[in-house]
N, C-alpha and C. Protein backbone atom coordinates (compact mmCIF):
# COMPACT_ATOMS: atom_id res chain seq x y z
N UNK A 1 -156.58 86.14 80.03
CA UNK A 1 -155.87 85.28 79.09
C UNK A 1 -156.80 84.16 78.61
N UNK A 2 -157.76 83.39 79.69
CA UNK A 2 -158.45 82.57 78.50
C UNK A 2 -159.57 83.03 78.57
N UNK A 3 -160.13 84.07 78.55
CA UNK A 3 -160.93 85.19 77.09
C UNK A 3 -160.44 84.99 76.25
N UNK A 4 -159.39 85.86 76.12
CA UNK A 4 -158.71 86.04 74.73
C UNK A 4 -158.22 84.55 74.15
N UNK A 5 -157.86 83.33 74.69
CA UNK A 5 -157.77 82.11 73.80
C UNK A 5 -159.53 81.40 73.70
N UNK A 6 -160.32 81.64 74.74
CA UNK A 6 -161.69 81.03 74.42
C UNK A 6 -162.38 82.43 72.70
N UNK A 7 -161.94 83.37 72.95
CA UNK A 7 -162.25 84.38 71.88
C UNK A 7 -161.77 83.92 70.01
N UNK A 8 -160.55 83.85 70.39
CA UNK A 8 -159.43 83.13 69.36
C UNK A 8 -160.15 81.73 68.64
N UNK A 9 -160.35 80.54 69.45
CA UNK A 9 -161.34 79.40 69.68
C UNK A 9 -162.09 79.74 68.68
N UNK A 10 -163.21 80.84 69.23
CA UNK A 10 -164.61 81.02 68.74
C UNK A 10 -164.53 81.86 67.32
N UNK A 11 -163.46 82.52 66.96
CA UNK A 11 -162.99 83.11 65.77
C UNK A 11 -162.62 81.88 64.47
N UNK A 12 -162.01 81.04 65.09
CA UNK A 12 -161.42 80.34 64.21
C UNK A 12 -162.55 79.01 64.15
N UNK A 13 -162.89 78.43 64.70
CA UNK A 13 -164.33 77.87 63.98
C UNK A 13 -164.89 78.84 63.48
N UNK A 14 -165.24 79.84 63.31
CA UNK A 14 -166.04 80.45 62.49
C UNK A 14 -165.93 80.27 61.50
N UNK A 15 -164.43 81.08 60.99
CA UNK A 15 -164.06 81.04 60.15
C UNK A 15 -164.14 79.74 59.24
N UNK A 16 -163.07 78.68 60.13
CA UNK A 16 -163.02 77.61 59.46
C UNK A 16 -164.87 76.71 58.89
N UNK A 17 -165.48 77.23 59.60
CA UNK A 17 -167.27 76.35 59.21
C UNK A 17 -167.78 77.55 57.79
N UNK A 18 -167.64 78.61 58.22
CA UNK A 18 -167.94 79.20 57.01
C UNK A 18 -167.09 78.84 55.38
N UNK A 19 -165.81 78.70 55.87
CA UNK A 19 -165.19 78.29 54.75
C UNK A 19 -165.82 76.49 54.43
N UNK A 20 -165.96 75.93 55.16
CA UNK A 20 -166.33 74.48 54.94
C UNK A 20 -167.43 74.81 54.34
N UNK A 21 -168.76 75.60 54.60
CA UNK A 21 -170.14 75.22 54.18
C UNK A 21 -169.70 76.59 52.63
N UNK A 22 -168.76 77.15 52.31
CA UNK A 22 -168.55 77.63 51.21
C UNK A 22 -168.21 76.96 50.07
N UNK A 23 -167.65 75.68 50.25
CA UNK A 23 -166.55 75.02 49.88
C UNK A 23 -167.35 73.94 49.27
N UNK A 24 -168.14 73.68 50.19
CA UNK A 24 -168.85 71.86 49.47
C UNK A 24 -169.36 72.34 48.14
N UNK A 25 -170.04 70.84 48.04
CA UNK A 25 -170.58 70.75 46.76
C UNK A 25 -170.17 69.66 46.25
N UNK A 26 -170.52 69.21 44.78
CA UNK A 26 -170.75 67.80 44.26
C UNK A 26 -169.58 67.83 43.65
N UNK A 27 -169.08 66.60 44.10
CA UNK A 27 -167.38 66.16 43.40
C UNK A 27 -167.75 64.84 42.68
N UNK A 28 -167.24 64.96 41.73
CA UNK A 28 -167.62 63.44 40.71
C UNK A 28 -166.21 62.86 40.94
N UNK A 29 -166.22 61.77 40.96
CA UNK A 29 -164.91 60.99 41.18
C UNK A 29 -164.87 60.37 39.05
N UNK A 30 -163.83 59.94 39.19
CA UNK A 30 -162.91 59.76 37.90
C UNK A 30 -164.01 58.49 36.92
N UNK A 31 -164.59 58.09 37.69
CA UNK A 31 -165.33 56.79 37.17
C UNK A 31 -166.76 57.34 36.55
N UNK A 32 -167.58 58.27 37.58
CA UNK A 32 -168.50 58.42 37.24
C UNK A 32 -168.84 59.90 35.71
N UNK A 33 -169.88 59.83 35.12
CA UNK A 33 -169.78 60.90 33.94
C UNK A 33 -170.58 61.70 34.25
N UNK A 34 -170.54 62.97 33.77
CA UNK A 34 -171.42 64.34 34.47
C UNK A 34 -172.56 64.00 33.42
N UNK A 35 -173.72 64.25 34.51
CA UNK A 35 -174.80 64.77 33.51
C UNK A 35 -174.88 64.92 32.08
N UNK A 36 -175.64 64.54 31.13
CA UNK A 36 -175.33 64.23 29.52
C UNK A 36 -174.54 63.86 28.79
N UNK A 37 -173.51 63.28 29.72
CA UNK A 37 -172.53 63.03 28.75
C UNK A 37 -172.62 61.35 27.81
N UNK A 38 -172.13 60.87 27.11
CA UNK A 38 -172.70 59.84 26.41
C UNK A 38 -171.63 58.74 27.13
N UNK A 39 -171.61 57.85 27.48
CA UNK A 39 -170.77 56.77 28.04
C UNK A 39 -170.28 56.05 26.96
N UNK A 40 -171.29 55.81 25.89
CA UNK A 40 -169.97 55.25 24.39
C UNK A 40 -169.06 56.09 23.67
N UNK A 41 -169.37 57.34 23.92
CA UNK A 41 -168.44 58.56 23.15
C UNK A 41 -167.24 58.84 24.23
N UNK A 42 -167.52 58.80 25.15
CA UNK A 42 -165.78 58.29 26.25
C UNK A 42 -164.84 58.05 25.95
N UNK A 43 -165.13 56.42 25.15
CA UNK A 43 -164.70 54.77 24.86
C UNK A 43 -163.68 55.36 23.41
N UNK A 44 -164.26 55.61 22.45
CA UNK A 44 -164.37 56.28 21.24
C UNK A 44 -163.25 57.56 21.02
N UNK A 45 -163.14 58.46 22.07
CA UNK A 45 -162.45 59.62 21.57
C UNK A 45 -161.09 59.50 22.85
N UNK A 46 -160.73 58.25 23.64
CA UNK A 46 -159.75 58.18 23.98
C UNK A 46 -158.38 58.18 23.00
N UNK A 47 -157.61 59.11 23.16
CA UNK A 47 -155.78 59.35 22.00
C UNK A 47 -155.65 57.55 22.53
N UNK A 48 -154.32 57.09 21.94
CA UNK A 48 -153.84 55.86 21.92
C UNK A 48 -152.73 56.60 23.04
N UNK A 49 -152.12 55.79 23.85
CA UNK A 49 -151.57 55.60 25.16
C UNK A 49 -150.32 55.83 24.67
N UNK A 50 -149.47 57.07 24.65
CA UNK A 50 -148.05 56.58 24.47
C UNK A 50 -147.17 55.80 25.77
N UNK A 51 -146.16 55.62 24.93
CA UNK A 51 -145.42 54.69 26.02
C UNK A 51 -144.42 55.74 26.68
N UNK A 52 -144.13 55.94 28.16
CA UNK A 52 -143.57 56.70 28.86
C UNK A 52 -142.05 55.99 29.13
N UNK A 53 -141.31 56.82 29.10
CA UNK A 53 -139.64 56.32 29.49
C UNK A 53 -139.27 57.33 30.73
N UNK A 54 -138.71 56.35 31.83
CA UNK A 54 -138.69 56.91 32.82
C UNK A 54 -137.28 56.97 33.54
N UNK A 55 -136.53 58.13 33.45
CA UNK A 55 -135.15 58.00 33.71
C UNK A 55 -134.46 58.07 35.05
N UNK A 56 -133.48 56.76 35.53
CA UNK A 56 -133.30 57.10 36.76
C UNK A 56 -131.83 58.16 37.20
């Protein structure tokens, strides 16, 4: 019995590290701009904000 849960253990980190080192990679958060993009053309091609109505 703990074979088979030390086995189980050793299955499931596997799994789970292979999926982690599959998975990364570069996440840009909301602030920063990808590669070439122009930071005044952002500013410029934002729509105008409608106003939201929110019903309770």
């Amino acid at each position: 019995v703990v074979i088979l849960i030390l086995l189980t253990l050793a299955a499931l980190s596997f799994v789970l590290c292979r999926y982690l080192y599959h998975n990364r990679g570069d996440y840009r958060t909301t602030g920063e701009l990808a590669p070439g993009e122009d930071p005044d053309e952002e500013d410029n091609n934002k729509p105008a904000p409608e106003k939201k109505e929110y019903f309770i």
